[in-house]
C-alpha atoms as a PDB file:
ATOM      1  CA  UNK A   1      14.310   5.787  23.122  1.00  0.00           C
ATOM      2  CA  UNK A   2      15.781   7.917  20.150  1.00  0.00           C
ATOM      3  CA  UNK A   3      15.804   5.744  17.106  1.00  0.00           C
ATOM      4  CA  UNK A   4      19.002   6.165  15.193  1.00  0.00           C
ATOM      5  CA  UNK A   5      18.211   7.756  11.520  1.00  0.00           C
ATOM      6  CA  UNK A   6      19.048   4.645   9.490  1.00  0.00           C
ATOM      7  CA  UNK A   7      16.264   3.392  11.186  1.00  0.00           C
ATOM      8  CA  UNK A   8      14.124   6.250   9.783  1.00  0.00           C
ATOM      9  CA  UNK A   9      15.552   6.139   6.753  1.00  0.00           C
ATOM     10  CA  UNK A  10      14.653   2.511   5.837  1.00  0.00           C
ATOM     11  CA  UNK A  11      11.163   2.422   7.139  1.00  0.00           C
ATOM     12  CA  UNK A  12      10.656   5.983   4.912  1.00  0.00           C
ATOM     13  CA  UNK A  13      11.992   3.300   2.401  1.00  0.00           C
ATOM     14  CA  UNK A  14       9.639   0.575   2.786  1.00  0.00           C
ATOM     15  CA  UNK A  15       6.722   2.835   3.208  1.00  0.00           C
ATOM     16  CA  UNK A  16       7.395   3.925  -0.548  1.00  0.00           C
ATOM     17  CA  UNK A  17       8.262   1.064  -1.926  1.00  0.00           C
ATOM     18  CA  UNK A  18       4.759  -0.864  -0.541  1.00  0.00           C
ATOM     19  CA  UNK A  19       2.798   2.714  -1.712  1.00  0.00           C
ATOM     20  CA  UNK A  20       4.295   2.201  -5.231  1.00  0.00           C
ATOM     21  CA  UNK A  21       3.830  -1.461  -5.011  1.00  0.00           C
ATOM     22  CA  UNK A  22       0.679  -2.124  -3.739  1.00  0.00           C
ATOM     23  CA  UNK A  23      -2.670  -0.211  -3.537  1.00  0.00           C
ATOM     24  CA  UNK A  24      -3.290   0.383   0.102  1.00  0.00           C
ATOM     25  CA  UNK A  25      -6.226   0.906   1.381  1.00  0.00           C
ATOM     26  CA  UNK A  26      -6.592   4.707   2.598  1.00  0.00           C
ATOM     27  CA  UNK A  27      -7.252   3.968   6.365  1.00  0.00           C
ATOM     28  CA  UNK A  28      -4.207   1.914   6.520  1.00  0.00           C
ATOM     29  CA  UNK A  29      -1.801   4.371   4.578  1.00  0.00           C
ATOM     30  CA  UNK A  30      -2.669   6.923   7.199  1.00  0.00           C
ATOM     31  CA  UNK A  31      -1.949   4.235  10.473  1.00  0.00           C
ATOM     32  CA  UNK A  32       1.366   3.515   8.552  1.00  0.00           C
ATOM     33  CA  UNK A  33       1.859   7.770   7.714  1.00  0.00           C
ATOM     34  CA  UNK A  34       0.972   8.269  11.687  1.00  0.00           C
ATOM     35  CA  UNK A  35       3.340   5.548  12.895  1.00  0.00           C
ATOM     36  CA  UNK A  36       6.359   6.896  10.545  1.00  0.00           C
ATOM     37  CA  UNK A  37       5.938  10.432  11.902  1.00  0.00           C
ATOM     38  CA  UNK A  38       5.960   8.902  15.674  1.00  0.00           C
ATOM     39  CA  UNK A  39       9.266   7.235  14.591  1.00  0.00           C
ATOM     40  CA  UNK A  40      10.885  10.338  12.782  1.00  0.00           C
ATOM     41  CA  UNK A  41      10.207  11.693  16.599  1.00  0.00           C
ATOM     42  CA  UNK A  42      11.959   9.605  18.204  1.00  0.00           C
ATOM     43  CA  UNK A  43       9.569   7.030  19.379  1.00  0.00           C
ATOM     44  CA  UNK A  44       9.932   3.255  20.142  1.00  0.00           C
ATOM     45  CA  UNK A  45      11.136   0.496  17.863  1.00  0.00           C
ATOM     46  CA  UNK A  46       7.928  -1.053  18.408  1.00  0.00           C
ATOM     47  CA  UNK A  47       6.346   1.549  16.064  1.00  0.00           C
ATOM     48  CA  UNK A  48       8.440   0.336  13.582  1.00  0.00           C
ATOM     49  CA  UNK A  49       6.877  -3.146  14.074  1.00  0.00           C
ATOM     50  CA  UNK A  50       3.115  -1.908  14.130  1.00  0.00           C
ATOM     51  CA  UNK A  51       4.232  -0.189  10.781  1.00  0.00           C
ATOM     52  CA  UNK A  52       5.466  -2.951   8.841  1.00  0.00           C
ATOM     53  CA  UNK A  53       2.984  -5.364  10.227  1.00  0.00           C
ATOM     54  CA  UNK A  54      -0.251  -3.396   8.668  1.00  0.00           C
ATOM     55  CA  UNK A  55       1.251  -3.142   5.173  1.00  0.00           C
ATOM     56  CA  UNK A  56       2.646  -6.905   5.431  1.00  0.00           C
ATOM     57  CA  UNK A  57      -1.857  -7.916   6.501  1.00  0.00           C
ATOM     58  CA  UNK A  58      -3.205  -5.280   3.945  1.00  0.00           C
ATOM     59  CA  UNK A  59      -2.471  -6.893   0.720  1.00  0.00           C
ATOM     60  CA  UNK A  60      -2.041 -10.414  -0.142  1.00  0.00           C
ATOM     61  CA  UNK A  61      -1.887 -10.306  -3.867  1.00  0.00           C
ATOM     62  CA  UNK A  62       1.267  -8.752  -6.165  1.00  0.00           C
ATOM     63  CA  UNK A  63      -0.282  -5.568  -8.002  1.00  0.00           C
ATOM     64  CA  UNK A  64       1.765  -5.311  -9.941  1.00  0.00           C
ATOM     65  CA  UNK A  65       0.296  -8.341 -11.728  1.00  0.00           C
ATOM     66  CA  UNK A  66      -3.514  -7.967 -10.536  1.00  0.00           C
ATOM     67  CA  UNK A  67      -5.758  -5.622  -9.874  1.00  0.00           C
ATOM     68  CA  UNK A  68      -8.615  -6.634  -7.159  1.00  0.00           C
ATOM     69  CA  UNK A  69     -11.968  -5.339  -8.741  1.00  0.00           C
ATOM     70  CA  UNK A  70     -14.784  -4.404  -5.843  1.00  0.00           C
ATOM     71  CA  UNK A  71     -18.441  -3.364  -4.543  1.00  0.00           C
ATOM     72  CA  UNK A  72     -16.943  -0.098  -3.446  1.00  0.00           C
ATOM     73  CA  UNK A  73     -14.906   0.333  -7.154  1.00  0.00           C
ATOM     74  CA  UNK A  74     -18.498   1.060  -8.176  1.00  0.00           C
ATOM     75  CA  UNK A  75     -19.323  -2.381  -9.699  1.00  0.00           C
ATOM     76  CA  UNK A  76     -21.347  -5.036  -8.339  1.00  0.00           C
ATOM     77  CA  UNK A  77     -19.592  -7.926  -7.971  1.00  0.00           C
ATOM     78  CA  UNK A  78     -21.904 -10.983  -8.206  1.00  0.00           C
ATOM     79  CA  UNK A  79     -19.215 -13.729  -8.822  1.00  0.00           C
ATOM     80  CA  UNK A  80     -20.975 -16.918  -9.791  1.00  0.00           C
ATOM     81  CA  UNK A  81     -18.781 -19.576  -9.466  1.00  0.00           C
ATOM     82  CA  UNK A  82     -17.940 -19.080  -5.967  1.00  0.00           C
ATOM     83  CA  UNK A  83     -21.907 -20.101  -5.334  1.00  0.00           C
ATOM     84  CA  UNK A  84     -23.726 -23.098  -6.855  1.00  0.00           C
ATOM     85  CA  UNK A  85     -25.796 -20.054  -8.889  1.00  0.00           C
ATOM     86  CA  UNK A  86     -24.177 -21.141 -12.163  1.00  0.00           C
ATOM     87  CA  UNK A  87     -24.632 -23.755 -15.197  1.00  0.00           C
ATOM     88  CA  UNK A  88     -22.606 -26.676 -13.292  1.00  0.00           C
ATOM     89  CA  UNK A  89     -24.599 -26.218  -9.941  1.00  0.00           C
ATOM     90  CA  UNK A  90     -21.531 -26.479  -8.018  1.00  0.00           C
ATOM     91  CA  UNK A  91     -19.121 -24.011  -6.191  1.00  0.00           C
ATOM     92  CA  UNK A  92     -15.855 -23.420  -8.616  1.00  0.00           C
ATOM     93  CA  UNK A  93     -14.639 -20.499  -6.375  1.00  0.00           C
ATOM     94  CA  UNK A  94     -13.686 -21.039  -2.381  1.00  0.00           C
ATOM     95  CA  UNK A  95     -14.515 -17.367  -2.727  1.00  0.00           C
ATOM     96  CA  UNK A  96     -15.577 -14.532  -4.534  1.00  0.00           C
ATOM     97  CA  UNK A  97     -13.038 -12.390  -5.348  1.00  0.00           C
ATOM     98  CA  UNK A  98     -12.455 -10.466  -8.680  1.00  0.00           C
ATOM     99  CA  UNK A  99      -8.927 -10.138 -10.071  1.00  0.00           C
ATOM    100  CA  UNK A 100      -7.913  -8.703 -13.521  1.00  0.00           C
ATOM    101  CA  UNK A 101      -4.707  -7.924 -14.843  1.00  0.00           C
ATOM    102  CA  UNK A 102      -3.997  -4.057 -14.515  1.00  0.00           C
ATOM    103  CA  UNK A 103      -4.214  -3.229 -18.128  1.00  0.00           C
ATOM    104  CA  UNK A 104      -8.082  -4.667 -18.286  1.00  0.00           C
ATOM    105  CA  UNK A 105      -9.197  -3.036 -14.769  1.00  0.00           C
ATOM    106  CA  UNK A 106      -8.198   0.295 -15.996  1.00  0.00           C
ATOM    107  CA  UNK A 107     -10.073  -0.021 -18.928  1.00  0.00           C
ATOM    108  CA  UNK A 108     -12.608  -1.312 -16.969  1.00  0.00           C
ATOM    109  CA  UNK A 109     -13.154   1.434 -14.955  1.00  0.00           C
ATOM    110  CA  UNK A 110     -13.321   3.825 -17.306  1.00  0.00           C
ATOM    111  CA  UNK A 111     -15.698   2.097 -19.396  1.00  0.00           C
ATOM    112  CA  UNK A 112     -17.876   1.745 -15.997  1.00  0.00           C
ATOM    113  CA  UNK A 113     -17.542   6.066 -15.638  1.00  0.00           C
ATOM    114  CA  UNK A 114     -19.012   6.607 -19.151  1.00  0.00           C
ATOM    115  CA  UNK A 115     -21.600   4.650 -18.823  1.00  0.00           C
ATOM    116  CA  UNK A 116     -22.999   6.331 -15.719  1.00  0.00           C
ATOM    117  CA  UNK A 117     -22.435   9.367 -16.912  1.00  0.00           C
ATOM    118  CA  UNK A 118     -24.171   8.352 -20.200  1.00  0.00           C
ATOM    119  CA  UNK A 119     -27.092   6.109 -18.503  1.00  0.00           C
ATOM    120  CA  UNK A 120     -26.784   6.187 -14.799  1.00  0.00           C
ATOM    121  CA  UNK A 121     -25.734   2.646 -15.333  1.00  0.00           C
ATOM    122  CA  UNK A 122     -22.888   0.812 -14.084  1.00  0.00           C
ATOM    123  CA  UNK A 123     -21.509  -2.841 -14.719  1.00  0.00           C
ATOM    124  CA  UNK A 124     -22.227  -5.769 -12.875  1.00  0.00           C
ATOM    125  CA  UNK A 125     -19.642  -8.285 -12.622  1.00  0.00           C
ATOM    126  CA  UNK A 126     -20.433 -12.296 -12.923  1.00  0.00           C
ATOM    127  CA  UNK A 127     -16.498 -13.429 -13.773  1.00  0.00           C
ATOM    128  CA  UNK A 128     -13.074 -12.388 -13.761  1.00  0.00           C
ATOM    129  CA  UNK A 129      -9.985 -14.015 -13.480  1.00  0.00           C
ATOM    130  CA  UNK A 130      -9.810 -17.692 -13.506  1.00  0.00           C
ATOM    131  CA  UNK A 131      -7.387 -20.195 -12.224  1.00  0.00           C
ATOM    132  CA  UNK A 132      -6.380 -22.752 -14.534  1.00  0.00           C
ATOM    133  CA  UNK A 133      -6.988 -25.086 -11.926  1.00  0.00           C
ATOM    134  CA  UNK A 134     -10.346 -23.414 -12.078  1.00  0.00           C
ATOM    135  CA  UNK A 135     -10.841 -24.108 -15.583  1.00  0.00           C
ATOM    136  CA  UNK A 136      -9.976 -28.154 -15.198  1.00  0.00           C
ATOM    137  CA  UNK A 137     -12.375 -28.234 -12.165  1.00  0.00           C
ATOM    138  CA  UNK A 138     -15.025 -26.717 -14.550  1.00  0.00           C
ATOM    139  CA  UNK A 139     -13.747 -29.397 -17.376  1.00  0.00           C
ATOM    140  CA  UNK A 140     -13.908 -32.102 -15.236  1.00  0.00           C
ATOM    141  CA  UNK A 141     -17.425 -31.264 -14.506  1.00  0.00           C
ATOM    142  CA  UNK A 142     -18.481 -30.932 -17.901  1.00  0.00           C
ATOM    143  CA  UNK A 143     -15.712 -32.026 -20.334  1.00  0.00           C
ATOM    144  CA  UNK A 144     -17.917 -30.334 -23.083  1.00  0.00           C
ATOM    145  CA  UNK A 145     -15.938 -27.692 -25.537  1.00  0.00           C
ATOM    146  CA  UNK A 146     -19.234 -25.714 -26.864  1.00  0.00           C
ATOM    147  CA  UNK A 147     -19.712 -25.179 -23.058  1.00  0.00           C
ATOM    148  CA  UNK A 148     -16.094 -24.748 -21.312  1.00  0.00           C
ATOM    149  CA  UNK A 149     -13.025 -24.370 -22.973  1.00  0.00           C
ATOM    150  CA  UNK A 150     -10.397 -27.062 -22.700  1.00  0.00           C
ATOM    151  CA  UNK A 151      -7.675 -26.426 -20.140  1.00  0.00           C
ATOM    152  CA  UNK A 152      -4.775 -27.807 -22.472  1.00  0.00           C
ATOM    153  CA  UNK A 153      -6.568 -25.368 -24.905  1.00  0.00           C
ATOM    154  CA  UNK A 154      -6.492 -21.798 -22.414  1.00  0.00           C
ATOM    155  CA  UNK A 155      -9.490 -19.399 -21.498  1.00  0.00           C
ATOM    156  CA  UNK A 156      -8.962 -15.301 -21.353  1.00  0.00           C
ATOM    157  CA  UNK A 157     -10.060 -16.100 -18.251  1.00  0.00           C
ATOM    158  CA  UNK A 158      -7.143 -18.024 -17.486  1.00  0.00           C
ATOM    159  CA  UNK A 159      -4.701 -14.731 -18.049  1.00  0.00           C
ATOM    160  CA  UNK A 160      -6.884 -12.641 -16.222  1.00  0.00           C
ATOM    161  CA  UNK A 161      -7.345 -10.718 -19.386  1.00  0.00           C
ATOM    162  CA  UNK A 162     -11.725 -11.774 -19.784  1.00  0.00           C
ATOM    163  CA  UNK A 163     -14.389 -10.200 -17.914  1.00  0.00           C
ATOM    164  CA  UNK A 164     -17.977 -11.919 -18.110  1.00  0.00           C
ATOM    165  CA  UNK A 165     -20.633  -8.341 -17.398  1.00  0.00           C
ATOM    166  CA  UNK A 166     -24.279  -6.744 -17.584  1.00  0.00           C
ATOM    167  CA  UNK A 167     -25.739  -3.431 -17.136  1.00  0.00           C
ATOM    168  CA  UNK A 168     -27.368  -2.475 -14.112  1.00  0.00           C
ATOM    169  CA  UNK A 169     -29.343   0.477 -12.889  1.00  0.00           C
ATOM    170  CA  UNK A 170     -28.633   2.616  -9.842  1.00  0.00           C
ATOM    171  CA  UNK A 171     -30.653   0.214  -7.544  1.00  0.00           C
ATOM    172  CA  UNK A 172     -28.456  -2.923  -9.026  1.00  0.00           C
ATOM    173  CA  UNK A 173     -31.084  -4.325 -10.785  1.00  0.00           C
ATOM    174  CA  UNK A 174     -29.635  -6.235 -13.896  1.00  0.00           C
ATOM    175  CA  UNK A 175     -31.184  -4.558 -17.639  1.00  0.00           C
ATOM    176  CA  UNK A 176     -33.368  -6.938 -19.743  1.00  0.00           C
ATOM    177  CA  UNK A 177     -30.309  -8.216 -21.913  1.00  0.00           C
ATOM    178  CA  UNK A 178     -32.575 -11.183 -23.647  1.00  0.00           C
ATOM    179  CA  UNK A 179     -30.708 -14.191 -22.186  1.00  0.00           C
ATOM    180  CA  UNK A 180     -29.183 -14.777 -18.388  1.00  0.00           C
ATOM    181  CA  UNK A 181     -25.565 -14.859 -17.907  1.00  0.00           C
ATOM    182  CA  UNK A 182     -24.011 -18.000 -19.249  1.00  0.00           C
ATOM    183  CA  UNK A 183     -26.876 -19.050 -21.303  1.00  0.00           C
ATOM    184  CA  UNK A 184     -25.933 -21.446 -24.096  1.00  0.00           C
ATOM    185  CA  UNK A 185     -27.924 -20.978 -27.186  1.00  0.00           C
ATOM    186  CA  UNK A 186     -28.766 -18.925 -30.322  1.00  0.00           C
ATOM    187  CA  UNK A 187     -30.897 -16.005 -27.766  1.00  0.00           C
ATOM    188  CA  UNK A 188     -27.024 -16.063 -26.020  1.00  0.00           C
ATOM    189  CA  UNK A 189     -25.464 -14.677 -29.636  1.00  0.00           C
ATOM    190  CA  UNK A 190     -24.909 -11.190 -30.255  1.00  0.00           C
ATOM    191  CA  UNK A 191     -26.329 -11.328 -33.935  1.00  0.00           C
ATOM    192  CA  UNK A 192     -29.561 -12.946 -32.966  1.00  0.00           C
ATOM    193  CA  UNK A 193     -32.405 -10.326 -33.552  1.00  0.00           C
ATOM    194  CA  UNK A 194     -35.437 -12.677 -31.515  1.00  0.00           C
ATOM    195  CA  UNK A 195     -35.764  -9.946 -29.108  1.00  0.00           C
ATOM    196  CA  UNK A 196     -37.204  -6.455 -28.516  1.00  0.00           C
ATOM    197  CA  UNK A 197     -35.738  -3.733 -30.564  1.00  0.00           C
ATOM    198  CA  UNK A 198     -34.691  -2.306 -26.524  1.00  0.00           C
ATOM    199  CA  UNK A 199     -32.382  -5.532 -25.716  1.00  0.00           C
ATOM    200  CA  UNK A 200     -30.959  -5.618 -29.420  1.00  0.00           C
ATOM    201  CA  UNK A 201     -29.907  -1.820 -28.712  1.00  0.00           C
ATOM    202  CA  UNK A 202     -28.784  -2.428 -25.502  1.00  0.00           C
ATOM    203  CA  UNK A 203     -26.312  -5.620 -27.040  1.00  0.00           C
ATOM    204  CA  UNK A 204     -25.210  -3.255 -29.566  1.00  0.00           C
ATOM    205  CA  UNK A 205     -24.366  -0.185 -27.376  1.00  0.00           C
ATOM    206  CA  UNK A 206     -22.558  -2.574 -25.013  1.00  0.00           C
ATOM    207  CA  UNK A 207     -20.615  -4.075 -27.663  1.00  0.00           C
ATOM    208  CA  UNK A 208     -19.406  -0.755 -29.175  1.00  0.00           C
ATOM    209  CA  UNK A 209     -18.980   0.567 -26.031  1.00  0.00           C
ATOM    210  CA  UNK A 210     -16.130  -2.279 -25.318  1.00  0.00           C
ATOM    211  CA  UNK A 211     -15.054  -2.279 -29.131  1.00  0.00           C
ATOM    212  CA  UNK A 212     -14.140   1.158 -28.582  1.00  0.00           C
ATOM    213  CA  UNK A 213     -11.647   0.707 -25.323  1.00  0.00           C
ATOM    214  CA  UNK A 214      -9.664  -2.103 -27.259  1.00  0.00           C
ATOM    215  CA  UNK A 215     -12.230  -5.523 -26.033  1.00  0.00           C
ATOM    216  CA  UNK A 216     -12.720  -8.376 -28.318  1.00  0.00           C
ATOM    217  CA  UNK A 217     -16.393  -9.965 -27.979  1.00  0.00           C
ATOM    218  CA  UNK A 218     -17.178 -13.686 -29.009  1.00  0.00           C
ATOM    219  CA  UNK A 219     -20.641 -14.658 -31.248  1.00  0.00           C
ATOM    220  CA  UNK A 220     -22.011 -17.017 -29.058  1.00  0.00           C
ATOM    221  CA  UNK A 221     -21.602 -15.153 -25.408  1.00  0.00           C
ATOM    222  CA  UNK A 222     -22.875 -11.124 -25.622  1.00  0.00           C
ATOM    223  CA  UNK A 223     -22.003 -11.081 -21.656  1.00  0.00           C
ATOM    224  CA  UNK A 224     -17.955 -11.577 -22.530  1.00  0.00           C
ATOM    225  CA  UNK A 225     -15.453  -9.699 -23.342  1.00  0.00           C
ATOM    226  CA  UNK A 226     -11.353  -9.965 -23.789  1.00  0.00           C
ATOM    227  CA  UNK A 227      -8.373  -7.807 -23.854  1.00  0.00           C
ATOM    228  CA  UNK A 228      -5.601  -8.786 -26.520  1.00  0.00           C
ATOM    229  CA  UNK A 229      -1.442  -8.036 -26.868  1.00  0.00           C
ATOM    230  CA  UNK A 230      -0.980  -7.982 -23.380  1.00  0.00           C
ATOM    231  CA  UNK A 231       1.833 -10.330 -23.085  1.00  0.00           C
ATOM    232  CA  UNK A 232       0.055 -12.416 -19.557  1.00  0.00           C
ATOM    233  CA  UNK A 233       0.044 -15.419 -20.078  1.00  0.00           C
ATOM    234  CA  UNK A 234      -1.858 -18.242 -18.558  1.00  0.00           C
ATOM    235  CA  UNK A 235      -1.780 -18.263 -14.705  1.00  0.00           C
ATOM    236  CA  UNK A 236      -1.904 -21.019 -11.828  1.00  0.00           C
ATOM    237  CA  UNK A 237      -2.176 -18.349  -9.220  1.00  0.00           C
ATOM    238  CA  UNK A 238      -5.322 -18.747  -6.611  1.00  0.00           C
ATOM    239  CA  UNK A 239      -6.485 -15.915  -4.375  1.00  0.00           C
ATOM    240  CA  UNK A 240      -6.750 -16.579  -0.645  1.00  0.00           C
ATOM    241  CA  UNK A 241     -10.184 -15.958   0.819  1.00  0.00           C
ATOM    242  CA  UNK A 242      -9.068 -15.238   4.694  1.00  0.00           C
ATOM    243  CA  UNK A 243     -12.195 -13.578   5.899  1.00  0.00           C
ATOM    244  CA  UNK A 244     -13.805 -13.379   2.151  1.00  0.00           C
ATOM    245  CA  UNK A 245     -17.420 -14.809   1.776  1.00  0.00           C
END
């Protein structure tokens, strides 16, 4: 059956407004380009369904507000509170999934091109974004401000606008950076100078490297790193995890 051009016209519509919206994967953009060109032909409603249906199961986050942040971004994504592989020994994350506001990821990404073209490195990712319900499960485990921040107090995390990183090579093996992620002592600070002259330089290319693209670092942490003046606030918002691991 001939589909009458109003039709046409509004699915044209919502493919635009879902390409402007939200970052579709490739694969499906081309289903959804296929299906509109079947409908501007005159084929079956049902086209119209299959259309709407793939964007509606692509996407379950608002990008306008996050960026997702993955393997095949060209980061490794080792998110450590969705495993017990982290200072509390217990799963914070039902999943690990890394979201950062746009402004950050951007940043992020470019950061992540100089430095392979500089080193053949690229970043390795241990936290993002995390949900203030998150941060009181991580309170509640250990109520301890050197070690967690308060959540009546507010983490970068918390406003997506933090990102906890290493180095790694080309085979993902993490660079010597003198302390593990989220260790909590002097070794952990960026002016401490008890290591080999290698790992200081390292600390200090990383840390100009990030100074440069706008990130404030903290003494005690040389793995974290925060984006000011965004205007995000703090956020309750939790990802779903569907068919996430």
């Amino acid at each position: 059956m001939n589909l009458p051009r109003v039709a046409f016209i509004y699915l044209v519509g919502v493919v635009l407004f879902m390409a402007c919206k939200f970052s579709v994967d490739k694969e499906e953009i081309t289903k959804y380009s296929v299906a509109v060109q079947s409908v501007e032909a005159g084929d079956s409603i049902e086209l119209i369904e299959e259309a709407l249906l793939i964007s509606s199961n692509t996407i379950d986050y608002d990008t306008l507000q996050w960026n997702e942040i993955k393997n095949e971004d060209g980061f490794l994504i080792d998110m450590r509170y969705a495993t017990k592989n982290n200072f509390t020994k217990e799963i914070i994350y039902n999943c690990g999934r890394c979201f950062l506001r746009p402004e950050l990821a951007r940043k992020l990404a470019a950061i992540n091109q100089q430095i392979l073209r500089e080193n053949n490195w690229h970043f390795k990712l241990f936290d993002c974004y995390r949900p203030r319900p998150a941060q009181e499960k991580l309170w509640e485990i250990v109520p301890n401000p050197i070690y967690v921040t308060p959540p009546q107090k507010g983490s970068m995390h918390n406003r997506g606008l933090a990102v906890d990183l290493t180095f790694v090579d080309t085979n993902g093996v993490e660079l010597d950076m003198g302390t593990a992620f989220d260790y909590f002592g002097p070794l952990a600070h960026h002016n401490n100078k008890d290591h080999s002259k290698e790992i200081i330089e390292r600390r200090i290319y990383l840390k100009n490297l990030m100074e440069s693209h706008g990130f404030n670092a903290i003494t005690s942490e040389w793995w974290h790193y925060s984006l000011n003046g965004t205007g995000h606030g703090f956020s309750d918002w939790e990802w779903e995890c569907g068919d996430v691991n």
